[in-house]
Protein backbone atom coordinates (compact mmCIF):
# COMPACT_ATOMS: atom_id res chain seq x y z
CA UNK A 1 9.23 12.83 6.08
CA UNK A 2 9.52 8.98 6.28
CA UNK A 3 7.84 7.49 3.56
CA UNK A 4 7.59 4.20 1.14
CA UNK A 5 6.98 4.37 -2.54
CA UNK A 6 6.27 1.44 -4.97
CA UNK A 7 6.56 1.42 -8.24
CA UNK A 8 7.44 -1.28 -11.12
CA UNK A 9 3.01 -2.26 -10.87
CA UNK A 10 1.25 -2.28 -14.82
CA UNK A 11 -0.24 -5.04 -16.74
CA UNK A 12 1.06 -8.11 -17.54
CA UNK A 13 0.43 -11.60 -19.39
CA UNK A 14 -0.02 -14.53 -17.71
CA UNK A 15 3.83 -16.38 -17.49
CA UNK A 16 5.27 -12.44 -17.73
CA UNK A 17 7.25 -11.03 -15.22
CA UNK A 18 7.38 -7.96 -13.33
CA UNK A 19 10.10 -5.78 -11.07
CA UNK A 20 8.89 -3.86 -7.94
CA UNK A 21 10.71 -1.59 -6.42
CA UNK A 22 10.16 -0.32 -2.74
CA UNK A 23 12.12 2.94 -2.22
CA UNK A 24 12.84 4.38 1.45
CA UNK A 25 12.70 8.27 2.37
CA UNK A 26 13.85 9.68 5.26
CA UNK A 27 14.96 6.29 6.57
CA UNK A 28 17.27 3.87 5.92
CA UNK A 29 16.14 0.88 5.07
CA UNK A 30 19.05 -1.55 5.87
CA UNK A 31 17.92 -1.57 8.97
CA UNK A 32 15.03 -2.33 8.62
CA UNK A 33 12.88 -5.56 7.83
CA UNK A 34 10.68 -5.26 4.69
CA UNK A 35 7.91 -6.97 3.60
CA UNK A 36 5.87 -7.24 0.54
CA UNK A 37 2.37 -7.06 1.10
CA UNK A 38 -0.93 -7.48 -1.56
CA UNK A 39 -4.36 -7.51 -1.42
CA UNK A 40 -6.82 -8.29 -4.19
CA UNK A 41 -10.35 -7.35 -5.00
CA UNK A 42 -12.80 -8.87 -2.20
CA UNK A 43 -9.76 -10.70 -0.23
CA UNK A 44 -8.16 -9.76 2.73
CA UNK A 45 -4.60 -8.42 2.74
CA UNK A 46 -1.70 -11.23 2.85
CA UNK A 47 1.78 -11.57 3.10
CA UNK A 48 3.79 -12.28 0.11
CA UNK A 49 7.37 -12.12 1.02
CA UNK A 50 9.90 -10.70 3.47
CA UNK A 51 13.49 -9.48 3.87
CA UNK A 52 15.51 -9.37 6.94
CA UNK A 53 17.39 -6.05 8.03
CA UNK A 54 20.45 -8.03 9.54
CA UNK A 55 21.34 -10.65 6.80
CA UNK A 56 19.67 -11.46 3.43
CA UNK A 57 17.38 -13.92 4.85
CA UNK A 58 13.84 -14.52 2.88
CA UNK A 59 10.50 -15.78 3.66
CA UNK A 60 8.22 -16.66 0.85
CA UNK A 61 4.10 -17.51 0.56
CA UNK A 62 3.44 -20.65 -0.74
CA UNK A 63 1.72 -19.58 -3.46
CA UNK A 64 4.70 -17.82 -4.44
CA UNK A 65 7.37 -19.37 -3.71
CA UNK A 66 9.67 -20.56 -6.63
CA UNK A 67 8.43 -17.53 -8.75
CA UNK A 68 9.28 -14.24 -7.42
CA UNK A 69 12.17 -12.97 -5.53
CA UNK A 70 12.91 -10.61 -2.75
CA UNK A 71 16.44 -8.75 -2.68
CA UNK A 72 17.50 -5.21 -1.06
CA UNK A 73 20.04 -2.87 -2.46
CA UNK A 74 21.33 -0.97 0.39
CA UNK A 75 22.83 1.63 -1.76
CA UNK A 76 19.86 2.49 -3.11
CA UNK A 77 18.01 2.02 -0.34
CA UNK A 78 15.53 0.10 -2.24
CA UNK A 79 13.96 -3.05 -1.82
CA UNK A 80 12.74 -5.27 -4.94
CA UNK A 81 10.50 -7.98 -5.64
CA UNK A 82 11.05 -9.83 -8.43
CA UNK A 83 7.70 -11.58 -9.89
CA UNK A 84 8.10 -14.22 -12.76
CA UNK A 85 5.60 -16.86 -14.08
CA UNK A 86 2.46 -14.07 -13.46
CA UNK A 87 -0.33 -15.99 -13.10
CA UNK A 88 -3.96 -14.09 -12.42
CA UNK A 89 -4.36 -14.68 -9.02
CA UNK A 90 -1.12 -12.79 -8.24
CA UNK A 91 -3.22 -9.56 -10.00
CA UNK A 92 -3.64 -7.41 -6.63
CA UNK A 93 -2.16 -3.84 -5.21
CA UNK A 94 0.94 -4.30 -3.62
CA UNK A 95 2.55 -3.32 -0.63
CA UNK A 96 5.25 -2.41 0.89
CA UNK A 97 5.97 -2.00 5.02
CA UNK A 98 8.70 -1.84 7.08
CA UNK A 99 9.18 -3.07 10.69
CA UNK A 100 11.47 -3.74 13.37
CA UNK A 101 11.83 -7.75 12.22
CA UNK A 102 11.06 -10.19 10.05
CA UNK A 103 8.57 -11.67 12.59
CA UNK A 104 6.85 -8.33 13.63
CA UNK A 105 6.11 -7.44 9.91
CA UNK A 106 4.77 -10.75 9.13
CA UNK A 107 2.64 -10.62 12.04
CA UNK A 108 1.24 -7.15 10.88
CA UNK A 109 3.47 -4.59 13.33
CA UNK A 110 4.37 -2.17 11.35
CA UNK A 111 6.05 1.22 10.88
CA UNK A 112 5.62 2.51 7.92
CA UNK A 113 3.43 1.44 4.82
CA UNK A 114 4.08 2.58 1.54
CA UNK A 115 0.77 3.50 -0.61
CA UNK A 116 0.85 0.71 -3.13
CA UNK A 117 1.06 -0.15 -6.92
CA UNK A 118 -1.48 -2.26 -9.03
CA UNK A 119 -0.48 -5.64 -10.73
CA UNK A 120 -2.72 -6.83 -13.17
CA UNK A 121 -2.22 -10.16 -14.73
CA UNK A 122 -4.19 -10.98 -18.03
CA UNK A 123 -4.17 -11.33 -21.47
């Protein structure tokens, strides 16, 4: 079974941080481009960030650039996303989803969606 599972969502305060994790199944993710995904209540999906399969190469939103972080552990075959400096708006389910490149994820070809985790940031 090929599969993607998040985990690392909960609540948070606003200026906390958070760890997501993105584990693979069935796959190996090195080879693989992975990209973090969310979607909030009432708002269409977006991208947040993005990994490249061949080198460590990132790609960051604006509104979140500076503040989280996107790294792989091959070993693990598990792909993080570091979130600090929470702010509200970042509350939304997250994503993960793998694809053939960095440009075919971010342009919504995908291969394999993982079923999300919930980030809530409040006090």
């Amino acid at each position: 079974q090929v599969q993607l599972v998040e985990s690392g969502g909960g609540l948070v305060q606003p200026g906390g941080s958070l760890r997501l994790s993105c584990a693979a199944s069935g796959f190996t993710l090195e080879y693989y481009a992975i990209g973090w995904f969310r979607q909030a209540p009432g708002k269409e999906r977006e991208g947040v960030s993005c990994i490249s399969s061949s080198d460590d190469s990132t790609w960051y939103a604006d509104s979140v650039k500076g503040r989280f972080t996107i790294s792989r552990d091959n070993a693990k075959n598990t792909v993080y996303l570091q979130m600090n400096s929470l702010k509200p708006e970042d509350t939304a389910v997250y994503y993960c989803a793998a694809g053939n490149s960095t440009t075919l994820v971010l342009r919504g070809y995908i291969e394999v969606w993982g079923q999300g985790t919930l980030v809530t940031v409040s006090s």
